[in-house]
C-alpha atoms as a PDB file:
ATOM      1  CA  UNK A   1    -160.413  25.761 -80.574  1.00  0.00           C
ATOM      2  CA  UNK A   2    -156.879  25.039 -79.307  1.00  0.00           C
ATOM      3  CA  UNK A   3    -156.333  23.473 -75.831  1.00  0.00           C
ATOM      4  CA  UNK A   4    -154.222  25.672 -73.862  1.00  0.00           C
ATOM      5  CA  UNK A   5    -152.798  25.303 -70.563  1.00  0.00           C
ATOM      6  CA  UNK A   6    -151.448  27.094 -67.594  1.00  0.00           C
ATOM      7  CA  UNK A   7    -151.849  30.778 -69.268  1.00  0.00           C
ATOM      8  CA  UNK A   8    -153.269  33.365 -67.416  1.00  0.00           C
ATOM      9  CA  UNK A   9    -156.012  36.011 -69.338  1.00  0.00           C
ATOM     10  CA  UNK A  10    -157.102  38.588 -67.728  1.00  0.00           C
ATOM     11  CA  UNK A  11    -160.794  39.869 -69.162  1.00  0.00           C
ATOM     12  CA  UNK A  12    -162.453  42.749 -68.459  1.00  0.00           C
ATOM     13  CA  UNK A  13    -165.872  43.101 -67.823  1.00  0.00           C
ATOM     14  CA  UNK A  14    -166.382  39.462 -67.419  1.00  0.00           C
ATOM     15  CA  UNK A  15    -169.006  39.235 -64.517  1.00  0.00           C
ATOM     16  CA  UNK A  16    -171.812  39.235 -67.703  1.00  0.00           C
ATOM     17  CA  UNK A  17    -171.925  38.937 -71.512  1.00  0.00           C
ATOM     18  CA  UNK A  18    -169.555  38.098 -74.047  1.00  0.00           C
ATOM     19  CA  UNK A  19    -167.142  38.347 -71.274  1.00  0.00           C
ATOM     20  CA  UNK A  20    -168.218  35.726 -68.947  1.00  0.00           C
ATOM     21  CA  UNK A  21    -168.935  33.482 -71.511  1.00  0.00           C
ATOM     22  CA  UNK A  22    -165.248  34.049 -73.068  1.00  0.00           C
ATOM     23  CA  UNK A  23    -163.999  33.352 -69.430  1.00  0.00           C
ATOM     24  CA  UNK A  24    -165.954  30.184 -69.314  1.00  0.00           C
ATOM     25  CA  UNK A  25    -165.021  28.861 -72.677  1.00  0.00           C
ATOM     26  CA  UNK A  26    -161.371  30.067 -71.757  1.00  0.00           C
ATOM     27  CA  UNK A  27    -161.165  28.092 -68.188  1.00  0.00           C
ATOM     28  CA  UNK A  28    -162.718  25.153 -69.589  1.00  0.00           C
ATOM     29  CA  UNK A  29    -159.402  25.304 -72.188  1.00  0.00           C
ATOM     30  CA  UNK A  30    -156.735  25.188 -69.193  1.00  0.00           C
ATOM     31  CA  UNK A  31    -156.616  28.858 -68.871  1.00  0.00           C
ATOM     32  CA  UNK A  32    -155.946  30.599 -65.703  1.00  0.00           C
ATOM     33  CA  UNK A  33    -158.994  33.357 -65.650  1.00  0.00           C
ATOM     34  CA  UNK A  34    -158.441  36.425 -63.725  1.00  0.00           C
ATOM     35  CA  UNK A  35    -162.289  37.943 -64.193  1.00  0.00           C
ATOM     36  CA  UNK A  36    -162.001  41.634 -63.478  1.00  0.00           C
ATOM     37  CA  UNK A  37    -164.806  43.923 -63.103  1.00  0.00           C
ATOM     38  CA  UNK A  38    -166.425  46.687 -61.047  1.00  0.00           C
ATOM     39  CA  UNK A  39    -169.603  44.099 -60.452  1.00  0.00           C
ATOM     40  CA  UNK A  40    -168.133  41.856 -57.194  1.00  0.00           C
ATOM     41  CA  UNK A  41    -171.302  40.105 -56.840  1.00  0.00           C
ATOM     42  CA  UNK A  42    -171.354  38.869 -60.931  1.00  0.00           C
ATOM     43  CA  UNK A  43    -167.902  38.492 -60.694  1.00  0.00           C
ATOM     44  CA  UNK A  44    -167.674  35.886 -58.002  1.00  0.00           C
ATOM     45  CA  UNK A  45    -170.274  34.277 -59.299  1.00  0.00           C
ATOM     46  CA  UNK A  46    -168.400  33.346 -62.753  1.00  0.00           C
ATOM     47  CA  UNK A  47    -165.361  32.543 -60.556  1.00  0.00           C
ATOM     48  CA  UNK A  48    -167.221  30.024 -58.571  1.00  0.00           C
ATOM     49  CA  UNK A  49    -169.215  28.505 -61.758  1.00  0.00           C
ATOM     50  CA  UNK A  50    -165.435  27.998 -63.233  1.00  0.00           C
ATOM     51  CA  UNK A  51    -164.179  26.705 -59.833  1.00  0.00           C
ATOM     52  CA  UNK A  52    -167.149  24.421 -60.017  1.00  0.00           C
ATOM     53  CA  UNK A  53    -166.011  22.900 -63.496  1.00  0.00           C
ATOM     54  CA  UNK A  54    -162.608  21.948 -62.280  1.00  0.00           C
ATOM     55  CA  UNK A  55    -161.138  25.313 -64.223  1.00  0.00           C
ATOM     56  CA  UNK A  56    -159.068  28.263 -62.562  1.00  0.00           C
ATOM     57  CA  UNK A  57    -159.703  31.600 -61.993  1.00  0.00           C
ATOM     58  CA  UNK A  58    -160.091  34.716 -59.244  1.00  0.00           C
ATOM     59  CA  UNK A  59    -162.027  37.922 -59.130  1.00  0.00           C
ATOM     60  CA  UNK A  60    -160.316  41.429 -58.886  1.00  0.00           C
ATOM     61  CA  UNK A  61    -162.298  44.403 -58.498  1.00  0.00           C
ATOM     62  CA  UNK A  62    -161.763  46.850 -61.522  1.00  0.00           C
ATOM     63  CA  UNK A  63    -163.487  50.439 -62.112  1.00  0.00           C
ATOM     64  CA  UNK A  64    -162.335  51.105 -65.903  1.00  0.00           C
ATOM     65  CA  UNK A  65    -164.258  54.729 -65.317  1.00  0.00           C
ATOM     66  CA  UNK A  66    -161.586  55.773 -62.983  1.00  0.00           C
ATOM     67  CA  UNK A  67    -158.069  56.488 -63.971  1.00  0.00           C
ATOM     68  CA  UNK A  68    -156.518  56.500 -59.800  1.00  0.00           C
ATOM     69  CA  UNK A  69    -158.317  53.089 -59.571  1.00  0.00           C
ATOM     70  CA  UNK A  70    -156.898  51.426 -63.011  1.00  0.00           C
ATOM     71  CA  UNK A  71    -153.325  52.486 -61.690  1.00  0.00           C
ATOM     72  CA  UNK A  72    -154.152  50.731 -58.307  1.00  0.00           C
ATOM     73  CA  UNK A  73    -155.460  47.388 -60.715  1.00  0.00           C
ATOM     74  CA  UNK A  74    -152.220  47.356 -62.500  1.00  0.00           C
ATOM     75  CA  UNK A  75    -149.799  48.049 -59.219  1.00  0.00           C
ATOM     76  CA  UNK A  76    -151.208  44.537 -57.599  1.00  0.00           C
ATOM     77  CA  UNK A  77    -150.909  42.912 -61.098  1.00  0.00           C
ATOM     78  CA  UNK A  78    -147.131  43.975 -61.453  1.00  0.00           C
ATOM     79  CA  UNK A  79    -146.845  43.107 -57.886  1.00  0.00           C
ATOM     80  CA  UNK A  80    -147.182  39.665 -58.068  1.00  0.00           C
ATOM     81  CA  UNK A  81    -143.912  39.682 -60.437  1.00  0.00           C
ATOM     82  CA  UNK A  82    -146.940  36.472 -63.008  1.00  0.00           C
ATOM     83  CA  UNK A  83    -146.405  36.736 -66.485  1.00  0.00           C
ATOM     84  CA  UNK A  84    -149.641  37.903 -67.607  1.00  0.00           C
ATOM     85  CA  UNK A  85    -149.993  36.326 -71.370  1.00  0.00           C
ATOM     86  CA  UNK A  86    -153.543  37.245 -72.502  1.00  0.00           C
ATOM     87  CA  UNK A  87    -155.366  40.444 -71.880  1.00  0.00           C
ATOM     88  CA  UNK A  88    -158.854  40.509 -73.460  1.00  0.00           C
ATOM     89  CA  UNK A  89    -160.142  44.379 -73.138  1.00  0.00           C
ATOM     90  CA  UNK A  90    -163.860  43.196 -73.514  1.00  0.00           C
ATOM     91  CA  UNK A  91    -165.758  45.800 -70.798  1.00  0.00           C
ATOM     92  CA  UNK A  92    -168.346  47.513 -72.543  1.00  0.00           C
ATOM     93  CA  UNK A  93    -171.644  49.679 -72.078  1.00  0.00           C
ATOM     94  CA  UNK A  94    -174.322  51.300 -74.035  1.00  0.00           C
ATOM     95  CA  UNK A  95    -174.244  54.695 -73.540  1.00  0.00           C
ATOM     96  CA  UNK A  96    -176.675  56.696 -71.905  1.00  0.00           C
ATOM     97  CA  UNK A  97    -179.310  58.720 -74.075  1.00  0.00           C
ATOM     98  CA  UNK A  98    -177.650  62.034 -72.004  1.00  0.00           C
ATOM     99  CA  UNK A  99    -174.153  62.471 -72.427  1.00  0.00           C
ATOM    100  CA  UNK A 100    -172.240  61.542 -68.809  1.00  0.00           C
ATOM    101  CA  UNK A 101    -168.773  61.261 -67.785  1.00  0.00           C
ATOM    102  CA  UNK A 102    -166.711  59.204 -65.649  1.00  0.00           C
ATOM    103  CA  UNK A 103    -164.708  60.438 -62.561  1.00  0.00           C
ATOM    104  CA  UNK A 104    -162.064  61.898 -64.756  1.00  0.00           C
ATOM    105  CA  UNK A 105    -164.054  63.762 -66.929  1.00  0.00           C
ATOM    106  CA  UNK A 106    -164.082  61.746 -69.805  1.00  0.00           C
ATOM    107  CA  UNK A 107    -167.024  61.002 -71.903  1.00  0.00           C
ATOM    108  CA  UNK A 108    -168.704  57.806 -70.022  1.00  0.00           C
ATOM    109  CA  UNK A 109    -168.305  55.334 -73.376  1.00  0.00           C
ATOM    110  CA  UNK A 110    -165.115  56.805 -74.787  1.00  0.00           C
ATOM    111  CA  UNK A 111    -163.411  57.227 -71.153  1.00  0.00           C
ATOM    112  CA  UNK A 112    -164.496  53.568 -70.028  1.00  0.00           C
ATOM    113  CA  UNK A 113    -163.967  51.267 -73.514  1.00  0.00           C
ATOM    114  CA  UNK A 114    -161.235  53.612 -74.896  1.00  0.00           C
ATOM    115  CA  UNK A 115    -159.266  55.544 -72.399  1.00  0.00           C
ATOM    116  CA  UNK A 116    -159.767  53.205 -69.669  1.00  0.00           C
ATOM    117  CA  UNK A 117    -158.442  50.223 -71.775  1.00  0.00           C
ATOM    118  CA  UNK A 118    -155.657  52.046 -73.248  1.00  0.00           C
ATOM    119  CA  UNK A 119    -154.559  52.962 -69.102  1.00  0.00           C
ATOM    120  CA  UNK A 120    -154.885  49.718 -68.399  1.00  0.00           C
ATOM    121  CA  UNK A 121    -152.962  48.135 -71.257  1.00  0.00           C
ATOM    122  CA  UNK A 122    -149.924  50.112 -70.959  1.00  0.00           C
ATOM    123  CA  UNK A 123    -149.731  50.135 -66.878  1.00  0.00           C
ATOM    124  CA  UNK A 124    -149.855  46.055 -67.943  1.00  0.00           C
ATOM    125  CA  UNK A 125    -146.990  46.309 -69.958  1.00  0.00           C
ATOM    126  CA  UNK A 126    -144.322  44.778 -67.778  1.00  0.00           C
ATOM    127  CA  UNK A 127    -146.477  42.169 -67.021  1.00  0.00           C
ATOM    128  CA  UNK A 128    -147.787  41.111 -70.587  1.00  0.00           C
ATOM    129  CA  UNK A 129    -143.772  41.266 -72.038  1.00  0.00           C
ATOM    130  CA  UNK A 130    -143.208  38.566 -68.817  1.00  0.00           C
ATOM    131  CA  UNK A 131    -144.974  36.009 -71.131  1.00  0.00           C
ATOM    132  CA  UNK A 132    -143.087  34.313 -74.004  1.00  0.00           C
ATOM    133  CA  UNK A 133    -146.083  34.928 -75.982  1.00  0.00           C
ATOM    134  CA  UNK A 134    -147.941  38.007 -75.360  1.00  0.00           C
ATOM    135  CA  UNK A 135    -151.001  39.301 -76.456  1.00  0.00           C
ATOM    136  CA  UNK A 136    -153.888  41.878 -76.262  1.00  0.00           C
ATOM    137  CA  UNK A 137    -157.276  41.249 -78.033  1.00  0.00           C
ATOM    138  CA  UNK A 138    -159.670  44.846 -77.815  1.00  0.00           C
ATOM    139  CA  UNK A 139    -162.738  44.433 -78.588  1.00  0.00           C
ATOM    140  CA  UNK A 140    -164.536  46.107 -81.196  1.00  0.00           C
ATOM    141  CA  UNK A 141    -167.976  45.907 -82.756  1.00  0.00           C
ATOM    142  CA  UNK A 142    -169.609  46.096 -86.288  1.00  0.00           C
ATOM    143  CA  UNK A 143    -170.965  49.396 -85.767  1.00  0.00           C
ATOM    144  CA  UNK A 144    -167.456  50.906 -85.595  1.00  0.00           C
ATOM    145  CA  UNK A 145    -167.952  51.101 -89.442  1.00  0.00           C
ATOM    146  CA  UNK A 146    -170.292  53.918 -88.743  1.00  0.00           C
ATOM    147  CA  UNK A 147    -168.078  56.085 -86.251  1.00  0.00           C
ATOM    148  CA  UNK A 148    -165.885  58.595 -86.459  1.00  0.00           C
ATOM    149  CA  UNK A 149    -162.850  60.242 -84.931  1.00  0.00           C
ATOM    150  CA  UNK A 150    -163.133  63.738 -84.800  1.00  0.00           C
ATOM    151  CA  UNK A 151    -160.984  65.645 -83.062  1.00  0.00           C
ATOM    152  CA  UNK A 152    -162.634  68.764 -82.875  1.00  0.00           C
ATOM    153  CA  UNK A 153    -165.218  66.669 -80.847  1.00  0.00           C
ATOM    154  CA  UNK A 154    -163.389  63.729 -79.810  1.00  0.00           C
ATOM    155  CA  UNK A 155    -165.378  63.307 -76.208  1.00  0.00           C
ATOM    156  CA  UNK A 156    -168.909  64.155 -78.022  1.00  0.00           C
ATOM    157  CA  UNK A 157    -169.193  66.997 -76.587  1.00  0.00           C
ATOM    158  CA  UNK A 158    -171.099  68.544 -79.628  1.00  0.00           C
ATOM    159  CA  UNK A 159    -175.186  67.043 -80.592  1.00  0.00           C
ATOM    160  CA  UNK A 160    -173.987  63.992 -78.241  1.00  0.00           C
ATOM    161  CA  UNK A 161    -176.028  60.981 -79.104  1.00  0.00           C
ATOM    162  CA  UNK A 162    -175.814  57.642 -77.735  1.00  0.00           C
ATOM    163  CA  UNK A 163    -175.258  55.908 -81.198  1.00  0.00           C
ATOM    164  CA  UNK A 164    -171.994  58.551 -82.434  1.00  0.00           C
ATOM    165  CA  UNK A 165    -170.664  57.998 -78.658  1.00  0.00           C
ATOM    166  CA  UNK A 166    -170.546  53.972 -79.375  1.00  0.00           C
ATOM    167  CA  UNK A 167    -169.912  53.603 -82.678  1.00  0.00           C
ATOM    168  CA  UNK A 168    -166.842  56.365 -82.471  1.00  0.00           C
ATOM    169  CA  UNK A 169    -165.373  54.967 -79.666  1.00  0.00           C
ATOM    170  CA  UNK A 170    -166.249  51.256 -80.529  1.00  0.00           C
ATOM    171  CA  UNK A 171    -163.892  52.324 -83.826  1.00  0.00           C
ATOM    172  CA  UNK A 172    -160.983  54.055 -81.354  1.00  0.00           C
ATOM    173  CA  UNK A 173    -160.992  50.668 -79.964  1.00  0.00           C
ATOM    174  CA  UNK A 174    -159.962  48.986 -83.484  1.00  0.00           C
ATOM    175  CA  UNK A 175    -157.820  51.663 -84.168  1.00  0.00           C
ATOM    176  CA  UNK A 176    -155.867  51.637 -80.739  1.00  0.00           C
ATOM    177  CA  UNK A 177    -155.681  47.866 -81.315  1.00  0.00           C
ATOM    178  CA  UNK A 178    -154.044  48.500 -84.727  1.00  0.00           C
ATOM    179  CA  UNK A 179    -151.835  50.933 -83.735  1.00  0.00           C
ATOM    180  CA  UNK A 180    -150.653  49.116 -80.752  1.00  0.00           C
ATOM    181  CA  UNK A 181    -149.292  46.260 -83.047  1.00  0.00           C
ATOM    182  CA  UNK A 182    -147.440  48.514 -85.367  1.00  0.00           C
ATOM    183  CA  UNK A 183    -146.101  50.219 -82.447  1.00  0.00           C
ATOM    184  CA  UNK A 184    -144.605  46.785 -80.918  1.00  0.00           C
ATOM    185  CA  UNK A 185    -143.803  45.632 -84.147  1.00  0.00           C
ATOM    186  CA  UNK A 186    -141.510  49.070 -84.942  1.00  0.00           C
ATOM    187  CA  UNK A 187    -140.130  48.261 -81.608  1.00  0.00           C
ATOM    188  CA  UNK A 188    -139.657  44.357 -81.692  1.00  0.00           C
ATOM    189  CA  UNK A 189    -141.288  43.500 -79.206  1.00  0.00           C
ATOM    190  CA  UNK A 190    -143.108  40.094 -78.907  1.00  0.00           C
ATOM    191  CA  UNK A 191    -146.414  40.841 -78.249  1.00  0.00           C
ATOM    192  CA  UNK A 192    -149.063  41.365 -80.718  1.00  0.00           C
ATOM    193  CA  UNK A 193    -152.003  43.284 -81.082  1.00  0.00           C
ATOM    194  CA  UNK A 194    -155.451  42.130 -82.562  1.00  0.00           C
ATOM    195  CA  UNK A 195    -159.456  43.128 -82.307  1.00  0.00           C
ATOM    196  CA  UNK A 196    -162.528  41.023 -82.105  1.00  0.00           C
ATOM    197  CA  UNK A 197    -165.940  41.549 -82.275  1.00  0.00           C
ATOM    198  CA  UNK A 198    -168.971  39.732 -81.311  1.00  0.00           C
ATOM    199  CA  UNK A 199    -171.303  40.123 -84.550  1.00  0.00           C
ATOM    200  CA  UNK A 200    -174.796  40.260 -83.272  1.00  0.00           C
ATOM    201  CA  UNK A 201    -175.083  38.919 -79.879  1.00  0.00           C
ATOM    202  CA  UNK A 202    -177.649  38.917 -76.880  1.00  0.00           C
ATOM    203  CA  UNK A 203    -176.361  40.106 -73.576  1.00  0.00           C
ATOM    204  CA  UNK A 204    -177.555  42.456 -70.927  1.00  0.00           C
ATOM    205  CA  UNK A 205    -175.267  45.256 -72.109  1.00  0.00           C
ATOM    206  CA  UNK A 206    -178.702  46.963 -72.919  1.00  0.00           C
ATOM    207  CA  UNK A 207    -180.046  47.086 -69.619  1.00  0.00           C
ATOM    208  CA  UNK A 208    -179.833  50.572 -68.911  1.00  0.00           C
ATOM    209  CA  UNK A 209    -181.193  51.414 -71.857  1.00  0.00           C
ATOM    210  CA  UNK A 210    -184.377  49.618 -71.561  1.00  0.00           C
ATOM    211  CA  UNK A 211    -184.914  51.535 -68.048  1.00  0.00           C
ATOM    212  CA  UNK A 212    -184.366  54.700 -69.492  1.00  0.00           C
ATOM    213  CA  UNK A 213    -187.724  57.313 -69.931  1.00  0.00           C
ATOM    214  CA  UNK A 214    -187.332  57.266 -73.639  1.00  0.00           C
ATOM    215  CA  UNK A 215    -189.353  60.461 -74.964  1.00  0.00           C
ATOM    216  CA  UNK A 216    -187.327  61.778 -77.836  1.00  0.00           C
ATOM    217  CA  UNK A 217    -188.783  59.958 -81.022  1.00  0.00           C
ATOM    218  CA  UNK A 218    -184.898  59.333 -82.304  1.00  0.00           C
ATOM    219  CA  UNK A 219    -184.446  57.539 -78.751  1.00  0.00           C
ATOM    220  CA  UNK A 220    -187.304  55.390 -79.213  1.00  0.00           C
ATOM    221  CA  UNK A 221    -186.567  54.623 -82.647  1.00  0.00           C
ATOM    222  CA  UNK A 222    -182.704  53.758 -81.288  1.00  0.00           C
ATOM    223  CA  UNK A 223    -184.502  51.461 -78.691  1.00  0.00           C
ATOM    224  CA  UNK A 224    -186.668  49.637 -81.024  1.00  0.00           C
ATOM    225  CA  UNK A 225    -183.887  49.048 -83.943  1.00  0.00           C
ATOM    226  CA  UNK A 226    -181.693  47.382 -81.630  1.00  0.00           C
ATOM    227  CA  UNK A 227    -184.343  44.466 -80.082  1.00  0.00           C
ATOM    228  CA  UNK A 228    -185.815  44.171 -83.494  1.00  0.00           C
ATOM    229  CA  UNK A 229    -181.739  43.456 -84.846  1.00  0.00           C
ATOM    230  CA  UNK A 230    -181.127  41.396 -81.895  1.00  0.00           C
ATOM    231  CA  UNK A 231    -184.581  39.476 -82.319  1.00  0.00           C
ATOM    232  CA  UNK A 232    -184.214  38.621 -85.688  1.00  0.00           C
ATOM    233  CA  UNK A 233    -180.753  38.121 -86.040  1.00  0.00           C
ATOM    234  CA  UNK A 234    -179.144  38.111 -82.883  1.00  0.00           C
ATOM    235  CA  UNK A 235    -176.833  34.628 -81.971  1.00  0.00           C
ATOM    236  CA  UNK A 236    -176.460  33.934 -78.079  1.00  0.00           C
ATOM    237  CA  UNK A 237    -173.687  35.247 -75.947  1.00  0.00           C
ATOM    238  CA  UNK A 238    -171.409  32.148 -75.869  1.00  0.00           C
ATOM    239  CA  UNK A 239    -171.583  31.902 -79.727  1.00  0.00           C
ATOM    240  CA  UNK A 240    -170.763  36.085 -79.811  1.00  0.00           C
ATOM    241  CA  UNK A 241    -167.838  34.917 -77.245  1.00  0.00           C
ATOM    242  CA  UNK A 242    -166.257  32.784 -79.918  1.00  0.00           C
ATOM    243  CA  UNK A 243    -164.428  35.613 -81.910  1.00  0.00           C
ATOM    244  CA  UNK A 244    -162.921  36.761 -78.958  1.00  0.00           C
ATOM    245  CA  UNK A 245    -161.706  33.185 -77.133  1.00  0.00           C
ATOM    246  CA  UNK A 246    -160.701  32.360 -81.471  1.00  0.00           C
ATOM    247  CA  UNK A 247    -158.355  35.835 -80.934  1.00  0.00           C
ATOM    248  CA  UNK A 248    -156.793  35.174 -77.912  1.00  0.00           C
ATOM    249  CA  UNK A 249    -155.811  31.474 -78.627  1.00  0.00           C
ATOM    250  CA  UNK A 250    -155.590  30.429 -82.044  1.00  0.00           C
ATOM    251  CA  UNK A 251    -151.563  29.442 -83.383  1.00  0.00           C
ATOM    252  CA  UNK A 252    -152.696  31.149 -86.801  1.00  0.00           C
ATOM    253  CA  UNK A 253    -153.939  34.696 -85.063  1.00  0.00           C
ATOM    254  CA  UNK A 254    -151.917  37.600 -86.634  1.00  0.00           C
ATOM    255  CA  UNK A 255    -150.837  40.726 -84.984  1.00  0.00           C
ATOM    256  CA  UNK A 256    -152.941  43.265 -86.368  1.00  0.00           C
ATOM    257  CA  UNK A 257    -155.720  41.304 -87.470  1.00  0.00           C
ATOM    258  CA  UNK A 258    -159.969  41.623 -86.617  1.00  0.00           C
ATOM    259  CA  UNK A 259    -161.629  38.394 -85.939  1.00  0.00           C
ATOM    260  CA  UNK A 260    -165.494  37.653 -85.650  1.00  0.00           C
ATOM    261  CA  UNK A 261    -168.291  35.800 -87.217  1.00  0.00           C
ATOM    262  CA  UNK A 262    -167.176  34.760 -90.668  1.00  0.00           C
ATOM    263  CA  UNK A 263    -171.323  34.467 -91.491  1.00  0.00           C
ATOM    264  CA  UNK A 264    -173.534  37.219 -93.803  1.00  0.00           C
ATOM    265  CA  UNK A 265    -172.361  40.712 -92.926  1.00  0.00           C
ATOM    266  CA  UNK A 266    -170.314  39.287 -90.161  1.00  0.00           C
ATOM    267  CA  UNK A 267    -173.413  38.845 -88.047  1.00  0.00           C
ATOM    268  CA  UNK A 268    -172.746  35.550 -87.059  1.00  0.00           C
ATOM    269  CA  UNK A 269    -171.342  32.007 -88.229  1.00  0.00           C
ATOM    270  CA  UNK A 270    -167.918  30.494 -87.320  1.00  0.00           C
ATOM    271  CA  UNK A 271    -164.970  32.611 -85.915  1.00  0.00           C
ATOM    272  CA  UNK A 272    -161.944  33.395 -88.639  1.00  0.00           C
ATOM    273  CA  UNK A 273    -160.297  36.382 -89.694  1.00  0.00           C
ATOM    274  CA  UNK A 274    -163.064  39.709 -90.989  1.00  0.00           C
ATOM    275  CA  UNK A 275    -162.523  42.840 -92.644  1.00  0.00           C
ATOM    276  CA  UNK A 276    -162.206  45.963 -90.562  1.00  0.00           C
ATOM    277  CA  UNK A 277    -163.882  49.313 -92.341  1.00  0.00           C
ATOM    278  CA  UNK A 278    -161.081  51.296 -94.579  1.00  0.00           C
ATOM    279  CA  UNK A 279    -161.184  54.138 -92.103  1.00  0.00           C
ATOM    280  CA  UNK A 280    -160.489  51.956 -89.438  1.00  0.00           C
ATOM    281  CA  UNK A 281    -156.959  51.580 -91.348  1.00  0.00           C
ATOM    282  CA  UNK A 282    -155.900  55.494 -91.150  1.00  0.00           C
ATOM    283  CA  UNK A 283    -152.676  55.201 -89.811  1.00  0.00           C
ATOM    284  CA  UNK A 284    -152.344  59.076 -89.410  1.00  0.00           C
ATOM    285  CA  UNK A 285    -155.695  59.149 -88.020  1.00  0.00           C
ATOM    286  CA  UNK A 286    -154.607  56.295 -85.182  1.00  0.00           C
ATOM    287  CA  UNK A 287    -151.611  57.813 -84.519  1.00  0.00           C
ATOM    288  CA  UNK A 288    -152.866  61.073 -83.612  1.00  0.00           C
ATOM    289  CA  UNK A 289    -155.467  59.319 -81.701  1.00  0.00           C
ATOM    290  CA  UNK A 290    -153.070  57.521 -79.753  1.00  0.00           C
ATOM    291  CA  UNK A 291    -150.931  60.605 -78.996  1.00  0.00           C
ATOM    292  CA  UNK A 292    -154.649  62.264 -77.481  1.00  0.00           C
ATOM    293  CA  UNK A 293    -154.917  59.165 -75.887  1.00  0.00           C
ATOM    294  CA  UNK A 294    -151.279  59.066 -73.804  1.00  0.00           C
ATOM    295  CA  UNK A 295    -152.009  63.201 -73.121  1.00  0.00           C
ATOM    296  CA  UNK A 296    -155.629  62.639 -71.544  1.00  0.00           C
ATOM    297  CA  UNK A 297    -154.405  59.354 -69.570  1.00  0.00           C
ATOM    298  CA  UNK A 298    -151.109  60.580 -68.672  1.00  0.00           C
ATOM    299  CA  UNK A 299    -150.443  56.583 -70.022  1.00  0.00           C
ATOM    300  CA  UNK A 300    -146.524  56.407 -71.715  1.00  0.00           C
ATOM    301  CA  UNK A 301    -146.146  53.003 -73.219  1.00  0.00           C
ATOM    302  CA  UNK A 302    -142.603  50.678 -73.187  1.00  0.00           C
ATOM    303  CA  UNK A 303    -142.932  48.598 -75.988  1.00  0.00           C
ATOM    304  CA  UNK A 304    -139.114  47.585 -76.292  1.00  0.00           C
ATOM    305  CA  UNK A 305    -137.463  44.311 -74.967  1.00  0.00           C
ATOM    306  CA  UNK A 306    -136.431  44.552 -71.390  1.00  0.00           C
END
């Protein structure tokens, strides 16, 4: 990877996972790491063990399932008048086996990894266009080849089921990243706009899942594919990181590119540039999906040179 220095990324969700081990291999590069997550405890923690390396960083509180709260996240950030030159819009979850909703209403997985990113990223804005070299890495995930946006149902309101809610909004993630760089790119702007995604990786993301009363057979079936994947061909969290720390530093990154594992069905292996689905690349769909986005958010963005 290429040494940097004195940048500052801001990750989200990076008090566990593929997050804290990005913001690990990202401090120990000469990054400045601002960790930012709704888990204080976790989040400390990965502060101090970068502190404790001789790297950078700070923790700032940051609820992605509430829309009052992001603006409050991104009003300190602009505050501080920083150019912020990385953001790395890694938060995740498996959703629950019952459809929920965050504070806003939004379904929980599409309102926290789609809406809530997309809030965050154009509040941000002023900030990210303060560095000489911007940029914004969402991350994705393989399964996005399997979702779909459907507008009719956008928020799974409809036969919710844990697996459409992730791999749907797991693909809005791709497709806002996409978007986003066309979108600065018709405006010429200088940042770009790129997706990662972790191949098969261990973290706790499934937690919740594993203390859920599983009594639907399709639910236990869900449960058991995903340790059996992970078991057999599932890479650690800090090699899953890779992709991610590859997007957000490498001189030969591309606006509008996916990164992750360049291995057998991109399920692990060295970092380097992938191949997102063909529906991922539906630029009326991601258009339209962006317009839903800035009407549910209330979220304008100001892509053009100040």
């Amino acid at each position: 990877m290429s040494k940097t220095t004195n940048r500052r990324v801001m990750i989200t969700g990076a008090a566990s996972g593929i997050g804290l081990e990005a913001a690990l291999q990202l401090a120990a590069q000469g990054d400045y790491v601002i960790v930012a997550d709704r888990n204080e405890a976790g989040g400390n923690a990965v502060v101090e063990r970068i502190i404790a390396a001789g790297g950078s960083a700070e923790f700032r509180a940051l609820d992605l399932a509430d829309q009052q709260r992001i603006r409050a996240f991104a009003d300190r950030e602009l505050s501080e008048a920083k150019p912020l030159d990385v953001l790395i819009n890694n938060a995740g979850l498996l959703p629950p086996m019952e459809r929920a909703t965050t504070s806003d209403g939004f379904e929980l997985m599409f309102g926290i990894c789609h809406l809530g990113h997309f809030a965050l990223t154009g509040q941000l804005l002023p900030a990210l266009l303060r560095s000489a070299n911007p940029r914004v890495v969402n991350v994705s995930s393989m399964s996005h080849s399997g979702g779909e946006i459907d507008f009719d149902d956008l928020q799974f309101e409809q036969n919710y089921a844990s697996s459409r809610a992730y791999a749907g909004t797991k693909l809005a993630c791709l497709m806002f990243a996409l978007e986003l760089n066309r979108r600065a790119l018709a405006a010429g702007s200088k940042l770009i706009s790129v997706s990662a995604h972790p191949g098969v990786a261990t973290t706790p993301i499934a937690s919740g899942w594993k203390q859920e009363n599983r009594r639907k057979l399709m639910d236990r079936f869900e449960l058991f594919a995903y340790n059996t994947f992970n078991r057999w061909f599932g890479q650690t969290a800090a090699e899953g990181a890779l992709p991610l720390v590859y997007a957000a530093c490498e001189a030969d990154v591309e606006g509008g590119g996916y990164y992750g594992p360049t291995g057998f069905k991109q399920m692990s292996g060295k970092a380097g540039r992938v191949a997102p689905a063909p529906r991922a690349l539906d630029e009326a769909i991601a258009a339209q999906l962006w317009e839903e986005s800035e009407r549910l958010t209330g979220v304008n963005y100001e892509l053009r040179p100040g």
